[in-house]
C-alpha atoms as a PDB file:
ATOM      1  CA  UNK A   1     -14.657  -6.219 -20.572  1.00  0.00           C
ATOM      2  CA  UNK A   2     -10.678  -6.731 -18.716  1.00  0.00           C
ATOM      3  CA  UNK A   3     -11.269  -7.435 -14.995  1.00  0.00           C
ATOM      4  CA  UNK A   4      -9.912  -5.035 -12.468  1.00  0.00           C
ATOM      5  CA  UNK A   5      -7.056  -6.341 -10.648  1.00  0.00           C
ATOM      6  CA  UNK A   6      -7.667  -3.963  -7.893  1.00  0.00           C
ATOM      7  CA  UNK A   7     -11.186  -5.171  -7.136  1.00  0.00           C
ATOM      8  CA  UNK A   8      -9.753  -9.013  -6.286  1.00  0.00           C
ATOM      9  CA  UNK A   9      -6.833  -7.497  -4.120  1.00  0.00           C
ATOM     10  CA  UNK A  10      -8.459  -7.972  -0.563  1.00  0.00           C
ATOM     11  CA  UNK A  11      -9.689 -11.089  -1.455  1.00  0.00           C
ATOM     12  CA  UNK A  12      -6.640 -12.618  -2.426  1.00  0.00           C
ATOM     13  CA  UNK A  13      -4.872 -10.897   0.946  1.00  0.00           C
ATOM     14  CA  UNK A  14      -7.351 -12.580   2.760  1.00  0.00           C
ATOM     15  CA  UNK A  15      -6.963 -15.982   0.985  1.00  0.00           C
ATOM     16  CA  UNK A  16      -3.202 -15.359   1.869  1.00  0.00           C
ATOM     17  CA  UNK A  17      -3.988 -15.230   5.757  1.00  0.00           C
ATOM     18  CA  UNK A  18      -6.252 -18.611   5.879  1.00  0.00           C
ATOM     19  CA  UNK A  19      -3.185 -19.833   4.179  1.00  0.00           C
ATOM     20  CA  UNK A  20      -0.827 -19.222   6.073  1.00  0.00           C
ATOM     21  CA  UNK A  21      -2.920 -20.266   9.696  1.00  0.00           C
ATOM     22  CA  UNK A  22      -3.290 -22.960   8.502  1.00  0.00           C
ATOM     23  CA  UNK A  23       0.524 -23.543   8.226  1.00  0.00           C
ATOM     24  CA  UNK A  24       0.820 -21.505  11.299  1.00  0.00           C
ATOM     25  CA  UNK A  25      -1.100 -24.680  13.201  1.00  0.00           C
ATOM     26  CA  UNK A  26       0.618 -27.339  11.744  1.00  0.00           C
ATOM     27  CA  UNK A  27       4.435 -25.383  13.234  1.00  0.00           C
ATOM     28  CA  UNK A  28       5.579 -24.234   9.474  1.00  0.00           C
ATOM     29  CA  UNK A  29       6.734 -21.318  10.673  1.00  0.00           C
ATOM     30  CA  UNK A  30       8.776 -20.707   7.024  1.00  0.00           C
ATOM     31  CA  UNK A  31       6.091 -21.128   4.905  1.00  0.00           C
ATOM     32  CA  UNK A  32       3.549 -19.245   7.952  1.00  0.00           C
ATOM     33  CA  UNK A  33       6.211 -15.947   7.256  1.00  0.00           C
ATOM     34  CA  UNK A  34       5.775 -16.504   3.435  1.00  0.00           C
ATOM     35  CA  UNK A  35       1.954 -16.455   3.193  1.00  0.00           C
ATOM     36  CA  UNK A  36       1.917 -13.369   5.412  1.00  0.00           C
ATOM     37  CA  UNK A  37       4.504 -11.580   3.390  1.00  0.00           C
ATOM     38  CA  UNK A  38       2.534 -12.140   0.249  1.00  0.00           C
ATOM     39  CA  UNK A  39      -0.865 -10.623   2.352  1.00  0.00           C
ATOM     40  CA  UNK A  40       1.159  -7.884   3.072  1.00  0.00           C
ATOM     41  CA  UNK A  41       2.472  -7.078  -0.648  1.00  0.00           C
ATOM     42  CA  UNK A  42      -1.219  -7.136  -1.471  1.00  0.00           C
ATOM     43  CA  UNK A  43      -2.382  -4.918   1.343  1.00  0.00           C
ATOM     44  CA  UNK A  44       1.033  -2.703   2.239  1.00  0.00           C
ATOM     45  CA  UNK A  45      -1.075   0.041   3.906  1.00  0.00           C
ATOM     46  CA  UNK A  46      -2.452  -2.344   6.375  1.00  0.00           C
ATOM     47  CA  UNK A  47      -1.415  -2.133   9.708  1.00  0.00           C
ATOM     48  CA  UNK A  48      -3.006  -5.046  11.180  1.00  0.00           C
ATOM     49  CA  UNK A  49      -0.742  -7.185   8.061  1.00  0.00           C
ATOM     50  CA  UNK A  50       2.105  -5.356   9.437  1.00  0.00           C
ATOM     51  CA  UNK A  51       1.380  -6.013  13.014  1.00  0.00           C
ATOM     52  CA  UNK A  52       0.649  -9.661  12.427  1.00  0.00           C
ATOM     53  CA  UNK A  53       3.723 -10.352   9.976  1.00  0.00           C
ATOM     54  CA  UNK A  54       6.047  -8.030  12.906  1.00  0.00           C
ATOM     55  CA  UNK A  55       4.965 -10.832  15.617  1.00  0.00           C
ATOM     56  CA  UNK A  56       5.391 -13.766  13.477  1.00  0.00           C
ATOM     57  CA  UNK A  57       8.966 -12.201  12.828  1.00  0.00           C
ATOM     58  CA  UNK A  58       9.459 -12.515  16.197  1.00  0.00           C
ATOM     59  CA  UNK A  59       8.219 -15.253  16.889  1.00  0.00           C
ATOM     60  CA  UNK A  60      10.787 -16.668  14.930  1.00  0.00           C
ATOM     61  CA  UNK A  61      13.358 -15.411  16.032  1.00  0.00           C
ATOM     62  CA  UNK A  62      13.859 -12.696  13.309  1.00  0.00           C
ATOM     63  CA  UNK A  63      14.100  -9.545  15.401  1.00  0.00           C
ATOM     64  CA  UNK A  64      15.671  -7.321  12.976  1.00  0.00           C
ATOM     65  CA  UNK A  65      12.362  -8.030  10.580  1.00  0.00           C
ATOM     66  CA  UNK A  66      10.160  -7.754  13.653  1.00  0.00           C
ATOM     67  CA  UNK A  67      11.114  -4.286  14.027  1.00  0.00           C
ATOM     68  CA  UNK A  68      10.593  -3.027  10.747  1.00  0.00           C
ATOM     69  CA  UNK A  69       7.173  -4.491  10.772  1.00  0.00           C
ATOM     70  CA  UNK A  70       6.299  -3.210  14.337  1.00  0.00           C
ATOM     71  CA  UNK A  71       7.679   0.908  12.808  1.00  0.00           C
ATOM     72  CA  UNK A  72       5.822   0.611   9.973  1.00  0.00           C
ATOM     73  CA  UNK A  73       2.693  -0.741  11.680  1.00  0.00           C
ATOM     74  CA  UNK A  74       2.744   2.334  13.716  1.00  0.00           C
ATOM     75  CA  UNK A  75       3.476   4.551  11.337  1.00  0.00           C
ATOM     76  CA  UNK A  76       0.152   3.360   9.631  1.00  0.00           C
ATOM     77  CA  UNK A  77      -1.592   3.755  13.044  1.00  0.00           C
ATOM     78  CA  UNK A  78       0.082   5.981  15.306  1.00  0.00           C
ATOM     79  CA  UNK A  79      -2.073   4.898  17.875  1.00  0.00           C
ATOM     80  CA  UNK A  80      -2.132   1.327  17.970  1.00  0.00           C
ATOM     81  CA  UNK A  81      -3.093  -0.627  20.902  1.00  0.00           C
ATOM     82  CA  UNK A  82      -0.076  -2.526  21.335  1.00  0.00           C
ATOM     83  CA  UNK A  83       2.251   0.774  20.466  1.00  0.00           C
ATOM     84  CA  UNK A  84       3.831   0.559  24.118  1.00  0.00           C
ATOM     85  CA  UNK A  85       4.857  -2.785  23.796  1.00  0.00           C
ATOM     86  CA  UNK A  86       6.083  -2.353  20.052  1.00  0.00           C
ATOM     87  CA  UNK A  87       7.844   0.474  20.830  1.00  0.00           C
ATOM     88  CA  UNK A  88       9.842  -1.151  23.929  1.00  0.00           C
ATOM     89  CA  UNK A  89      10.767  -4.650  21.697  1.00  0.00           C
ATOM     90  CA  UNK A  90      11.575  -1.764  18.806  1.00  0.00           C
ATOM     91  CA  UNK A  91      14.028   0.140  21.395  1.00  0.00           C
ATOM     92  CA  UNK A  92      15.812  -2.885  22.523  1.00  0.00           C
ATOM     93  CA  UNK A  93      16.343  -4.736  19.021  1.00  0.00           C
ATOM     94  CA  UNK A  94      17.918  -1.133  17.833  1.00  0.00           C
ATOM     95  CA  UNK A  95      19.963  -1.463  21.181  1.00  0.00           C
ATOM     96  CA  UNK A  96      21.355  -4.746  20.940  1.00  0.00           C
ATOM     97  CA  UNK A  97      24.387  -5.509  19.206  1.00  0.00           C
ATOM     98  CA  UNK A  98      23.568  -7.700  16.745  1.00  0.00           C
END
């Protein structure tokens, strides 16, 4: 009997995370933004992954990505707890001309 690929997703999302805190605490913030991006291609319609992955972004500096994480985070949960906040950083990276 072929294993389901499916069934092992979560776990390997969350593998992904302990990953990359781990990295996060030792300052690696590339490889940190890598672990998280592969969490989220496992779990796309997870808006905490988003969330998490949109802060890291701009924690880094990466605005632009920020953003992007931050929309689709609330488009996932509408009513996030943070949506103020992510909705003010998403209004002034969309204002700013770079």
């Amino acid at each position: 009997m072929a294993a389901d690929p499916d069934r092992y997703t979560p776990k390997l999302a969350q593998a992904y995370l302990k990953i990359a805190d781990r990295y996060s605490q030792r300052g690696d913030v590339e490889l940190y933004l890598h672990y998280l991006r592969l969490a989220v291609a496992e779990l796309p319609e997870t808006s905490r992954l988003h969330y998490r992955l949109g802060n890291a972004f701009w924690e880094a500096g990466q605005k632009i990505p920020a953003a992007r994480h931050w929309q689709l985070t609330l488009e996932l949960e509408p009513n996030h707890p943070d949506r103020l906040r992510m909705l003010e950083l998403i209004r002034a990276v969309r204002a700013s001309p770079d």
